[in-house]
Protein backbone atom coordinates (compact mmCIF):
# COMPACT_ATOMS: atom_id res chain seq x y z
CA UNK A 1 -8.94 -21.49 8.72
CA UNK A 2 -6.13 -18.73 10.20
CA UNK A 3 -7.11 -17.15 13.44
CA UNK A 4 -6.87 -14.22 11.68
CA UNK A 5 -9.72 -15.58 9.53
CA UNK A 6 -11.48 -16.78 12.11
CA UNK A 7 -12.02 -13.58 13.64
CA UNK A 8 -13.59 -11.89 11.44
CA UNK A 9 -16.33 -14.51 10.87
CA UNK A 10 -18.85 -12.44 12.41
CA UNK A 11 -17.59 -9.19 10.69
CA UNK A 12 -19.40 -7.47 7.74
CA UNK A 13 -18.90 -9.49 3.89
CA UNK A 14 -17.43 -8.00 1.16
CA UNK A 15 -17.02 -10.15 -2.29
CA UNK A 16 -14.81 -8.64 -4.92
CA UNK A 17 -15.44 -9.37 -8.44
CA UNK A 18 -13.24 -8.56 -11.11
CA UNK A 19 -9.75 -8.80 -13.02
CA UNK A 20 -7.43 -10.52 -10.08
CA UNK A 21 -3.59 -10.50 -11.26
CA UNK A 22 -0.16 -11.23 -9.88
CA UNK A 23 2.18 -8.09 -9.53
CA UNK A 24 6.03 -9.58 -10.10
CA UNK A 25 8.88 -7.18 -9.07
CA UNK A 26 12.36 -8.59 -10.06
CA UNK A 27 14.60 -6.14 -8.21
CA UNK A 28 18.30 -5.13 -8.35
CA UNK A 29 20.84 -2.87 -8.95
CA UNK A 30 22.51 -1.31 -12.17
CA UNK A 31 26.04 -0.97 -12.75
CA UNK A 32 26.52 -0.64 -16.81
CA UNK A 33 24.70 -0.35 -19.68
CA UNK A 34 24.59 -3.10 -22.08
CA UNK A 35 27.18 -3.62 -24.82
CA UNK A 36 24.33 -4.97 -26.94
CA UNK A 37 21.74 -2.06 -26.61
CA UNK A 38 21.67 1.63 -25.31
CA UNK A 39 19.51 -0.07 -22.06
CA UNK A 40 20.57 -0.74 -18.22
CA UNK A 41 21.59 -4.20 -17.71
CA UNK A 42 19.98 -4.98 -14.42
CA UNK A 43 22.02 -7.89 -11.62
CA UNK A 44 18.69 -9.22 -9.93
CA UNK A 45 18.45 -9.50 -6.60
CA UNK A 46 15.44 -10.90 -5.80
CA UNK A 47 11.77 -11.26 -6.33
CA UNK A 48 8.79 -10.77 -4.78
CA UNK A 49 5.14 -11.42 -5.74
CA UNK A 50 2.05 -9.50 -5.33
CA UNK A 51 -1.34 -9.36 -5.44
CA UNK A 52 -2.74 -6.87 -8.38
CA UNK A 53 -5.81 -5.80 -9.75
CA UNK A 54 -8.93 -7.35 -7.96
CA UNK A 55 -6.86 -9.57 -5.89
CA UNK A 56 -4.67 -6.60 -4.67
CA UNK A 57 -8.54 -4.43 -3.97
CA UNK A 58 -9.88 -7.98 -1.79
CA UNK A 59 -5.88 -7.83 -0.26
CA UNK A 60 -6.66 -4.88 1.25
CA UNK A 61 -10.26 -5.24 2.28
CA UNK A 62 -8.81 -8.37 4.08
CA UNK A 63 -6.01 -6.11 5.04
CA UNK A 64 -8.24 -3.44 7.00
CA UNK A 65 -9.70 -6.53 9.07
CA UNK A 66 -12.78 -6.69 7.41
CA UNK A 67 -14.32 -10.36 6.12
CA UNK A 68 -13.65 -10.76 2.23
CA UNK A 69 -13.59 -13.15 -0.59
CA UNK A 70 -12.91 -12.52 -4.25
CA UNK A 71 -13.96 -13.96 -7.49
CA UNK A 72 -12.90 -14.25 -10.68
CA UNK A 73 -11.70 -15.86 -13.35
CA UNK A 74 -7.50 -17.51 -13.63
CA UNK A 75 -5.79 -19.64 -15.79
CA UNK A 76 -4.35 -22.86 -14.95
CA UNK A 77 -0.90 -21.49 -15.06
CA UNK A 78 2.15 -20.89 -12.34
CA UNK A 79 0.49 -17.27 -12.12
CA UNK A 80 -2.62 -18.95 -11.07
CA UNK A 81 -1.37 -21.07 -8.59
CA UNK A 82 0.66 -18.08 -6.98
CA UNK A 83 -2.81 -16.19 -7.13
CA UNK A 84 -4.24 -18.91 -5.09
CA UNK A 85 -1.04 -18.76 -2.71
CA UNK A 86 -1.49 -14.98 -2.77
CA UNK A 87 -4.88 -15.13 -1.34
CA UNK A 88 -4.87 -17.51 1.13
CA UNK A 89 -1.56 -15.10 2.78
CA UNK A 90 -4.35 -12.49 3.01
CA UNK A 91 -7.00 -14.46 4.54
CA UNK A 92 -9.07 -13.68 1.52
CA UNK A 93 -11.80 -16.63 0.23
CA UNK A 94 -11.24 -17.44 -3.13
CA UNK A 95 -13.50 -18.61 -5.74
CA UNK A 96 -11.95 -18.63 -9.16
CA UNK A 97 -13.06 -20.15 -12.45
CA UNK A 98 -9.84 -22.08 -14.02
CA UNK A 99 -10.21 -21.82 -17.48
CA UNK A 100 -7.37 -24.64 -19.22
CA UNK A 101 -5.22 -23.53 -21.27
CA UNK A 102 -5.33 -19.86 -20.44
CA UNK A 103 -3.25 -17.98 -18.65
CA UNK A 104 -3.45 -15.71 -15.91
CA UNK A 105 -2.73 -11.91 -16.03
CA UNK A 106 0.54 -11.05 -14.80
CA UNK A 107 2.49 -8.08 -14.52
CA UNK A 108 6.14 -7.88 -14.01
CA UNK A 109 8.29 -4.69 -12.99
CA UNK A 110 12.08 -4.49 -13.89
CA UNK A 111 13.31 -2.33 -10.28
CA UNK A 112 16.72 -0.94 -10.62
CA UNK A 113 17.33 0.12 -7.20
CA UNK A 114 14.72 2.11 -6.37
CA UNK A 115 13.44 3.06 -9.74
CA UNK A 116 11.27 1.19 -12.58
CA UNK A 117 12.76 0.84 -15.69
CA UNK A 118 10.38 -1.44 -17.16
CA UNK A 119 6.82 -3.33 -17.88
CA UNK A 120 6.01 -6.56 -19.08
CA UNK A 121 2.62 -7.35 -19.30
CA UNK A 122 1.24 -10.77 -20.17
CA UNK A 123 -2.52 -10.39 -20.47
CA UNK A 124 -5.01 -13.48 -19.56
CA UNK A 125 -8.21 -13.98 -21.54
CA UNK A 126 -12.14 -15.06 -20.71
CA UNK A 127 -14.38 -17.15 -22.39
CA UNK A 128 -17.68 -16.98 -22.36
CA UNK A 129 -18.48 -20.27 -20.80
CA UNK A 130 -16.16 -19.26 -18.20
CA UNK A 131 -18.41 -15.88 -17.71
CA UNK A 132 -21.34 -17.83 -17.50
CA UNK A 133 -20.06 -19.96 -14.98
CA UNK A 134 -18.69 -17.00 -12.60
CA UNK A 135 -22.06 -15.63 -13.46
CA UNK A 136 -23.45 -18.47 -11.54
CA UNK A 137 -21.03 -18.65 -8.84
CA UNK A 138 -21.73 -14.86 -7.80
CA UNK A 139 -25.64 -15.18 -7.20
CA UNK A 140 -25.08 -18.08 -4.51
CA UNK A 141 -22.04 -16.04 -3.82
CA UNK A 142 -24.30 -12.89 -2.84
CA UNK A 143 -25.82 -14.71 0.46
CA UNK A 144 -24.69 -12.74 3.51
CA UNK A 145 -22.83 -10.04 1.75
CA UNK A 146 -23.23 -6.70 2.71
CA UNK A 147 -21.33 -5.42 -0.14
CA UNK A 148 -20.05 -6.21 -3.69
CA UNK A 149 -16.88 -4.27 -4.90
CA UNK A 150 -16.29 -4.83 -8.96
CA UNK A 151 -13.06 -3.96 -10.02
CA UNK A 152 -12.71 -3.82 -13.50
CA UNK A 153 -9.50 -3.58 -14.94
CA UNK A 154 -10.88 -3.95 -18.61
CA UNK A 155 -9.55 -8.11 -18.74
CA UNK A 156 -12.46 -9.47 -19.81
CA UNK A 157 -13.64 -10.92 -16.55
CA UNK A 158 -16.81 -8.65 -16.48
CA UNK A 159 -17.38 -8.47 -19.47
CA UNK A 160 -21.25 -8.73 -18.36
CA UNK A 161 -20.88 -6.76 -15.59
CA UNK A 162 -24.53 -4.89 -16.56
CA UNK A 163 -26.26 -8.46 -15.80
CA UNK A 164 -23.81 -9.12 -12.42
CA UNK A 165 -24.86 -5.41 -11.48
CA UNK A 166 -28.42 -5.98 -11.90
CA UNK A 167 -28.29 -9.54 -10.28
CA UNK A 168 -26.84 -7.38 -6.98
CA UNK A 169 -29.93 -4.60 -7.12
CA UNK A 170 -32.73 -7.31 -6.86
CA UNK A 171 -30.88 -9.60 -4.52
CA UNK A 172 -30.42 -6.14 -2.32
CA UNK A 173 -26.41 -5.84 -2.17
CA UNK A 174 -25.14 -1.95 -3.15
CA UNK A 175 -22.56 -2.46 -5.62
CA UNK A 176 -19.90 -0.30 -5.58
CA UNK A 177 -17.76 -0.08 -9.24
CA UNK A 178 -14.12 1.02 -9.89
CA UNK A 179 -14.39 1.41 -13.88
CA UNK A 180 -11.77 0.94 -16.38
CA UNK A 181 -14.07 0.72 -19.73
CA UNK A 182 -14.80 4.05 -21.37
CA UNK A 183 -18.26 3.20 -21.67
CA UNK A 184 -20.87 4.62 -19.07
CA UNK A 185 -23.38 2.17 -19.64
CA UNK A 186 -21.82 -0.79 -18.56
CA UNK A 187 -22.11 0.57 -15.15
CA UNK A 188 -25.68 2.10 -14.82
CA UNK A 189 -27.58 1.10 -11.86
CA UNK A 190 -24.48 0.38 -9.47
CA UNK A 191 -24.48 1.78 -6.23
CA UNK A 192 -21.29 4.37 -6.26
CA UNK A 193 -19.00 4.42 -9.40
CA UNK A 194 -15.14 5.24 -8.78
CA UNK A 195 -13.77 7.01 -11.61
CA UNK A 196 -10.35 8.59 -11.53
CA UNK A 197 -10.40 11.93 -13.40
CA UNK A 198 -8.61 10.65 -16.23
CA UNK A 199 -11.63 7.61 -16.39
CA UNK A 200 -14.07 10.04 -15.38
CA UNK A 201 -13.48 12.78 -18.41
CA UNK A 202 -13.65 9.38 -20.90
CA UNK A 203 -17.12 8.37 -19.47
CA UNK A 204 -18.66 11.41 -19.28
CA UNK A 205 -16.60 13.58 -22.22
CA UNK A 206 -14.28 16.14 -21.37
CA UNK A 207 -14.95 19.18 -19.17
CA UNK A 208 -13.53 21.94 -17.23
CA UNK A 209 -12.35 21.55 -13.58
CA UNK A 210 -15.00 23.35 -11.89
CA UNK A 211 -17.68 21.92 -13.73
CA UNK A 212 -17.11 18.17 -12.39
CA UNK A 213 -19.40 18.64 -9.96
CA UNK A 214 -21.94 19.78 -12.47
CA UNK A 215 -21.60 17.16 -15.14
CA UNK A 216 -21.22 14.08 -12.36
CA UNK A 217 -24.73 15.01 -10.96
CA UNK A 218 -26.25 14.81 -15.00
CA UNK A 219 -24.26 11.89 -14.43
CA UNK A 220 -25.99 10.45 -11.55
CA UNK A 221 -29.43 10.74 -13.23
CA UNK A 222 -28.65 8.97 -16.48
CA UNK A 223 -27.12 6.37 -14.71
CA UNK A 224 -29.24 5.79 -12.21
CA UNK A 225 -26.19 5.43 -9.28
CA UNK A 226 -26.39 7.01 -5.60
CA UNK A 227 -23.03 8.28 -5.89
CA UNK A 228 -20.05 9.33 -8.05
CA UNK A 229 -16.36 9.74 -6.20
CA UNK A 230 -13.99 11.29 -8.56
CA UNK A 231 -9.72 10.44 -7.41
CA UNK A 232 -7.80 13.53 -8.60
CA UNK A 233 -3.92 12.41 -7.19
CA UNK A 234 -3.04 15.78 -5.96
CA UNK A 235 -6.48 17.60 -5.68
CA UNK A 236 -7.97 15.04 -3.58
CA UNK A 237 -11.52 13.24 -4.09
CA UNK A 238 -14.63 14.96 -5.11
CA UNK A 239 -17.99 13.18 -3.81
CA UNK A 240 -21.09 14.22 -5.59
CA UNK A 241 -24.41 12.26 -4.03
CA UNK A 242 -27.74 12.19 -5.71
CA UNK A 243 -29.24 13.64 -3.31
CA UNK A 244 -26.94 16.90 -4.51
CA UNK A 245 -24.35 16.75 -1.73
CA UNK A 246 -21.10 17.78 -2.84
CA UNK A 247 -18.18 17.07 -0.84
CA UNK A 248 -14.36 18.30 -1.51
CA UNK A 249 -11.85 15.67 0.42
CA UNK A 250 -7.96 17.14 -0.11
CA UNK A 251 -5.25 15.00 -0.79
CA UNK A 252 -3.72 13.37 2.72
CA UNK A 253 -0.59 12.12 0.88
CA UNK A 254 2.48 13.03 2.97
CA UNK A 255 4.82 11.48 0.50
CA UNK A 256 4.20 9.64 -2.95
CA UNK A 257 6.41 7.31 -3.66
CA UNK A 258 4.53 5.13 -6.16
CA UNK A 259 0.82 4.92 -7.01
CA UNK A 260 0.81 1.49 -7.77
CA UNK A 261 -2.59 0.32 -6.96
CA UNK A 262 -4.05 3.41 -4.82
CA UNK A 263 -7.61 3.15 -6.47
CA UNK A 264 -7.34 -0.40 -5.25
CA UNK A 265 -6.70 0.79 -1.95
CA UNK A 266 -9.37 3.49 -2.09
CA UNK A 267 -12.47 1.48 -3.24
CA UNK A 268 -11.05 -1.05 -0.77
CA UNK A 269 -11.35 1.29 2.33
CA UNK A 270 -14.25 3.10 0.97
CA UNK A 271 -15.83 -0.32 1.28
CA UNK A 272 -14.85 -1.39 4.43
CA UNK A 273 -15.58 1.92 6.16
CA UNK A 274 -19.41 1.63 4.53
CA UNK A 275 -20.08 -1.73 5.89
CA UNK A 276 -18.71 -0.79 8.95
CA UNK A 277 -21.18 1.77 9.70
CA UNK A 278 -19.56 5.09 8.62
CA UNK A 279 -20.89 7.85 6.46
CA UNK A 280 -20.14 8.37 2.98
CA UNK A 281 -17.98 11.00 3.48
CA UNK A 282 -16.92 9.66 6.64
CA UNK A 283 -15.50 6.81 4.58
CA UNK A 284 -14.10 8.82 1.99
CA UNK A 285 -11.98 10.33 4.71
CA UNK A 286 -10.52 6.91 6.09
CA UNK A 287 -10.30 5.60 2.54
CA UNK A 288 -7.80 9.23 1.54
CA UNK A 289 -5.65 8.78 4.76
CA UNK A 290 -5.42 4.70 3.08
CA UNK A 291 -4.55 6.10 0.05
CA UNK A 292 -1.72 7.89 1.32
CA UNK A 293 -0.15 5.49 3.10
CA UNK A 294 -0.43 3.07 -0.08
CA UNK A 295 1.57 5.79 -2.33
CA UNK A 296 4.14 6.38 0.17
CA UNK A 297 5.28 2.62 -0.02
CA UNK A 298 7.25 1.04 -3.37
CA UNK A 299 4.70 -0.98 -5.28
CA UNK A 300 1.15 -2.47 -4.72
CA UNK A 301 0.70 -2.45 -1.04
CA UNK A 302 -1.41 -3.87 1.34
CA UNK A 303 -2.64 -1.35 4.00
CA UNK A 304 -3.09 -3.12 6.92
CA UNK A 305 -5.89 -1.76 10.00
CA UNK A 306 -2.54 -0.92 11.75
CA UNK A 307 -1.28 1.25 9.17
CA UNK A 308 -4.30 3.30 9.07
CA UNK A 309 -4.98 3.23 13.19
CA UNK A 310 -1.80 4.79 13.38
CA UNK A 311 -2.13 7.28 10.73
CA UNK A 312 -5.32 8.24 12.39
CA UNK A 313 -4.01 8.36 15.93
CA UNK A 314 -0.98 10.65 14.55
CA UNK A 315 -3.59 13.15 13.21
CA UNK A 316 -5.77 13.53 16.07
CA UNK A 317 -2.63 13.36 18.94
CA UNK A 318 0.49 14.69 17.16
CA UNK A 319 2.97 13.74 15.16
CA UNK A 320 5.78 11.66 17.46
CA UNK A 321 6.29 7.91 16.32
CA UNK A 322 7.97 6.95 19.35
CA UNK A 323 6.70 3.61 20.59
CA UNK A 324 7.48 0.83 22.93
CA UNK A 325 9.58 -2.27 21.88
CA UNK A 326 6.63 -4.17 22.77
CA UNK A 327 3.84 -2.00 20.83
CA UNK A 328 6.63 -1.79 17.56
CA UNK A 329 7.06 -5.84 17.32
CA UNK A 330 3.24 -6.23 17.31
CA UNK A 331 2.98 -3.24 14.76
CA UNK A 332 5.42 -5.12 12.89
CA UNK A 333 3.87 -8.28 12.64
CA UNK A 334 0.66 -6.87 11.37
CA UNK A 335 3.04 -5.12 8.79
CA UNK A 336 4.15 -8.47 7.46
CA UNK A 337 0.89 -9.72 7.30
CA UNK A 338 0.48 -7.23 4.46
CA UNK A 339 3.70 -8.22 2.69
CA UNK A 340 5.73 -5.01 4.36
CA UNK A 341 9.33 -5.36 4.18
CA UNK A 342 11.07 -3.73 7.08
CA UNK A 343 13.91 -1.58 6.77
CA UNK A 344 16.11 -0.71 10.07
CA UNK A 345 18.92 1.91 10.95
CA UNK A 346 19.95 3.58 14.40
CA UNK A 347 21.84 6.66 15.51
CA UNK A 348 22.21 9.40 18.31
CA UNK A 349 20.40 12.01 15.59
CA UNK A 350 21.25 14.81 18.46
CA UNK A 351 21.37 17.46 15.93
CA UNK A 352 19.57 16.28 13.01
CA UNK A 353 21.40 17.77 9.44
CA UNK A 354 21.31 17.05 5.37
CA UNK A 355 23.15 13.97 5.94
CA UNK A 356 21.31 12.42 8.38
CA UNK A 357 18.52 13.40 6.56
CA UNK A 358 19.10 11.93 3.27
CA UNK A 359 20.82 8.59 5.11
CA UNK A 360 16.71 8.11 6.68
CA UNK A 361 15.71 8.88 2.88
CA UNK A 362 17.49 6.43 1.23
CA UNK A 363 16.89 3.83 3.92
CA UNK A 364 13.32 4.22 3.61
CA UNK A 365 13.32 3.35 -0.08
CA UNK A 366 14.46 0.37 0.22
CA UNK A 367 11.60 -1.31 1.64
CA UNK A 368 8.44 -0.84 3.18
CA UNK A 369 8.47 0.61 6.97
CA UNK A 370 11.58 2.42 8.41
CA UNK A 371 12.42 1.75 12.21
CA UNK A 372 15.11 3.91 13.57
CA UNK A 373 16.41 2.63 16.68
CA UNK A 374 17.45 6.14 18.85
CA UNK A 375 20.37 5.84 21.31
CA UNK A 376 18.81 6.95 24.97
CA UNK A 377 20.27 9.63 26.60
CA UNK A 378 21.96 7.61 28.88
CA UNK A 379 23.66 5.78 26.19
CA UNK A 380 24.50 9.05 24.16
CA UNK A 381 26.72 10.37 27.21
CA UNK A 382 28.60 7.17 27.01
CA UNK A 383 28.64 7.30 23.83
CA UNK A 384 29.76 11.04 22.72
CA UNK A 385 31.10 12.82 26.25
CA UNK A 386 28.71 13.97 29.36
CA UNK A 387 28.06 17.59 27.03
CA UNK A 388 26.08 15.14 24.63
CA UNK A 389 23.33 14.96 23.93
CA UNK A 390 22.43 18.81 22.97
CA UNK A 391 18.63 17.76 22.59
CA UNK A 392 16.87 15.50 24.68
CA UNK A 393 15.41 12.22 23.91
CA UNK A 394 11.77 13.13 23.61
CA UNK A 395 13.46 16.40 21.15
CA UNK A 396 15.05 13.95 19.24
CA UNK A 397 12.03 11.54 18.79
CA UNK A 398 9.77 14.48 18.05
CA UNK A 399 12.40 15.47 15.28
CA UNK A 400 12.73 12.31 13.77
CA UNK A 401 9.08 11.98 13.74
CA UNK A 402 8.69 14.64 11.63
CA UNK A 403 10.07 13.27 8.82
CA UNK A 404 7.61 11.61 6.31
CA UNK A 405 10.31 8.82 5.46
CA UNK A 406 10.57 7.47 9.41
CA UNK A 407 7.87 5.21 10.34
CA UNK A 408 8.93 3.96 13.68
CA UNK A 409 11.09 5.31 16.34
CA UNK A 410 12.02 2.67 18.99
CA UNK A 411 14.55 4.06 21.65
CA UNK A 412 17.74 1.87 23.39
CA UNK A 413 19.78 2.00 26.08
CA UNK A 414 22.69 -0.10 25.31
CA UNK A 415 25.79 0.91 23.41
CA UNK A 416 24.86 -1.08 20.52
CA UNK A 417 21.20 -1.91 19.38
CA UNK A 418 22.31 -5.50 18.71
CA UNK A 419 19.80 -7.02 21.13
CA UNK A 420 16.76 -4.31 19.35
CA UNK A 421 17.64 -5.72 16.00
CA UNK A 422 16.98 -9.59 17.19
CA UNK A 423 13.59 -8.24 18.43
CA UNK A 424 12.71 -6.19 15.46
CA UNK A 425 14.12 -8.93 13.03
CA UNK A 426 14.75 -6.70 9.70
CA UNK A 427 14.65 -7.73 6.14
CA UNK A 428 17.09 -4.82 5.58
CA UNK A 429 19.89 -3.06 8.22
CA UNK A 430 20.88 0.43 6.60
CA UNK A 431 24.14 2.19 8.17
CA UNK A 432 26.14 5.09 6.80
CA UNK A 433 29.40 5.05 4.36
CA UNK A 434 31.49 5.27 7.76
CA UNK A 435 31.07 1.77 8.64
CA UNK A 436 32.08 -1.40 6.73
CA UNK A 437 30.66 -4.56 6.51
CA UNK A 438 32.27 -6.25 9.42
CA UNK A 439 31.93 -3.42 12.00
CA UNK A 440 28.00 -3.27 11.27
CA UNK A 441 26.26 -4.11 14.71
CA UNK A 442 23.74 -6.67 13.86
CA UNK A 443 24.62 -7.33 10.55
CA UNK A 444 25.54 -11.11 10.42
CA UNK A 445 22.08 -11.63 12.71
CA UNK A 446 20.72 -9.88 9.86
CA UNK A 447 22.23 -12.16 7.01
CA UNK A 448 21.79 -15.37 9.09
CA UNK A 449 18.02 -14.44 9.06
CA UNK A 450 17.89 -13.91 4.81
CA UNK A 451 18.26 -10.42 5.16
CA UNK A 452 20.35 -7.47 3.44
CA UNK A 453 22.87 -5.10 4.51
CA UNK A 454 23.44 -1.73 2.68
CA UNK A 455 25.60 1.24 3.40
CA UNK A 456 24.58 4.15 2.17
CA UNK A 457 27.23 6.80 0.90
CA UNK A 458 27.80 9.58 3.65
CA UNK A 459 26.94 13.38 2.75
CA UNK A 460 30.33 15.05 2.97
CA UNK A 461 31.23 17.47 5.83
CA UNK A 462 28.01 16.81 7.97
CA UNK A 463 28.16 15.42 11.02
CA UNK A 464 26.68 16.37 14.46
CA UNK A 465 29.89 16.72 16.32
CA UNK A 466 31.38 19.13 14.03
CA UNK A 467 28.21 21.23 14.20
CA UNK A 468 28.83 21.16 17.72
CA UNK A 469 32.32 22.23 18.13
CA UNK A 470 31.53 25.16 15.15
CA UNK A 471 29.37 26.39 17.96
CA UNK A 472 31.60 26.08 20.71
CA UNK A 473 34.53 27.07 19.38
């Protein structure tokens, strides 16, 4: 058992049951299209596996620090095995069913750059011997559980999910349902039901906008559930309760980048706020701000309690992302706990402009969490002249900060931030077009370590020091 693990052992339970899957991402970049079709021919880079489906929804219960185990059904194929690899990374118990001969649900995503280009799905199957069995598994399964989370993806794995549901009511464990089947039934009696608003006009039939409210409450009554929460992407989450509470929650999302996975992340945090002790709409609230962070990272994403502490602290106390070196390498770890990759770049930024701008952009999409390491002031008069800088470095920070693409700002006082980048350890080290390879600070540490180096093209005729002598001249 991790110490990670460990911890949690007198935390609240939450099993996930459902459709787990691996999420494959071959990524590179495209330089031509193919002289045998009118279609991008892709040089991969690398590759990186995920947790999807259920698996990704018990990821991120794990990931929020709350106890968690998942189980489902898996075939006995290299797929399976990397689910089982998958979930012991996350500290998440698993119990799966291996049904011979099968194979287990995989998805893999063609990345050119920063884009998708392409979907291959290879879909698993259940028996019904194998049902049967998980059937079994999940009432001795249900003993010290405060909460079961079914995610069903449609796969086959809950296929019975009426019986598992009812199994839940008389042992006492609310069941809470993130549906995929257009069929209502299959989820009367649960607890709270998830829809999206796509899933929730195929359930219930199609209606207006403003009469959601009004058909989830008919809703509630034929179904017998406490609660209906209704995703809408950019209009937020609607809560309707059966005791007629209605509660609007607008979207938190800052930047989307990809929505891979954010109703996993939602019925994950909605979840692990219940069990913790908050309110319905209490966790609705933590479980948006989750959300948000999930869609502003490429892929299925783990949201780790770290993630959303932060988020939360930024809300309540402002926006500056300035930390210590010592706070940032123990956010960091967390952050790769949860599979983040962790992109790095450093500058003066005294007068912010386009370029610098859309240098922080571009950096940011290539991984997971952007640190910007930000030259003192100290180090800026060296640096640039004793007239530099114009702003401050708390102005700076606060600047920088503002920007939904920075994560992290971590200030220095040397010349070069070749001792911060041994500390922070990147997976990538971004600089602008200006530099080459060999004059990158930091960059063979970088490449000794298994990471990449990438210089980003430089936005013609912006630069801070001709901004400056435009005003002083």
């Amino acid at each position: 058992m991790t110490r990670r693990a460990a911890s949690r052992l007198g935390c609240p339970h939450v099993l996930v049951v459902g459709d787990a899957m691996v999420d494959r991402y071959i990524i590179g970049e495209t330089h031509r299209i193919s002289p045998e079709a009118p279609v991008p021919v892709v040089c991969a880079g690398r590759e990186e596996m995920r947790a999807g489906g259920a698996a990704n929804v018990a990821a991120n219960v794990a990931g929020l620090g709350t106890r968690c185990s998942l189980l489902t059904i898996r075939g006995d194929d290299d797929a399976g095995a990397e689910l089982v690899r998958l979930m012991a990374e996350h500290d998440v118990t698993l119990d799966a069913v291996v049904e011979i001969g099968e194979r287990t649900t995989q998805k893999t995503r063609l990345i050119s750059g920063v884009q998708q280009i392409a979907r291959i799905d290879q879909d698993g199957t259940t028996g019904a011997a194998a049902r049967a069995e998980l059937a079994k598994r999940f009432e001795r399964r249900l003993e010290g559980v405060q909460a079961v989370i079914f995610s069903d993806y449609d796969k086959g794995t809950l296929a019975d999910l009426p019986a598992l549901i009812a199994v839940a009511r008389r042992h006492g464990v609310p069941s809470y349902v993130d549906p995929k089947a257009p069929d209502a039934a299959r989820y009367a009696g649960a607890t709270l039901l998830k829809p999206n608003a796509r899933e929730f006009h195929a359930l219930f039939g199609p209606c207006a906008e403003e009469r959601i409210a009004e058909r989830a409450v008919q809703a509630l009554a034929e179904l017998d559930l406490d609660c209906l929460v209704v995703t809408r992407g950019a209009k937020g989450i609607l809560m309707v309760s059966r005791t007629g509470e209605v509660v609007e929650h607008p979207t938190e999302a800052l930047e989307v980048f990809d929505v891979t996975g954010a109703g996993d992340t939602i019925i994950a945090a909605l979840v692990a706020g219940i069990v913790e002790g908050l309110t319905i709409a209490a966790a609705i609230d933590r479980a948006n701000v989750a959300a948000s962070i999930a869609v502003s990272r490429p892929g299925t994403y783990v949201v780790t309690r770290a993630d959303l502490d932060e988020r939360l602290h930024r809300r309540t106390h402002g926006a500056s992302k300035l930390v210590s070196l010592s706070l940032l390498t123990a956010r960091l770890r967390q952050a790769r706990a949860g599979g983040a990759r962790i992109v790095f770049t450093n500058g003066c930024f005294d007068i912010l402009h386009a370029g610098h701008v859309r240098l922080l952009d571009m950096a940011r999409r290539r991984g997971d969490m952007l640190v910007v390491g930000l030259n003192s002031d100290a180090s800026v008069r060296r640096l640039k002249g004793c007239a530099r800088p114009v702003n401050g470095l708390a102005d700076r920070a606060e600047v920088l900060s503002a920007l939904a693409a920075v994560d992290h700002v971590v200030a220095f006082d040397d010349d070069a931030p070749l001792d911060l980048i041994r500390a922070i350890a990147p997976d990538i080290l971004v600089k602008g077009g200006d530099y080459s390879a060999e004059t990158i600070v930091g960059a063979d540490v970088v490449r000794d370590a298994g990471g990449e180096v990438v210089i980003t093209p430089l936005l013609a005729g912006r630069s801070t020091t001709g901004i400056v002598a435009a005003m002083t001249s």
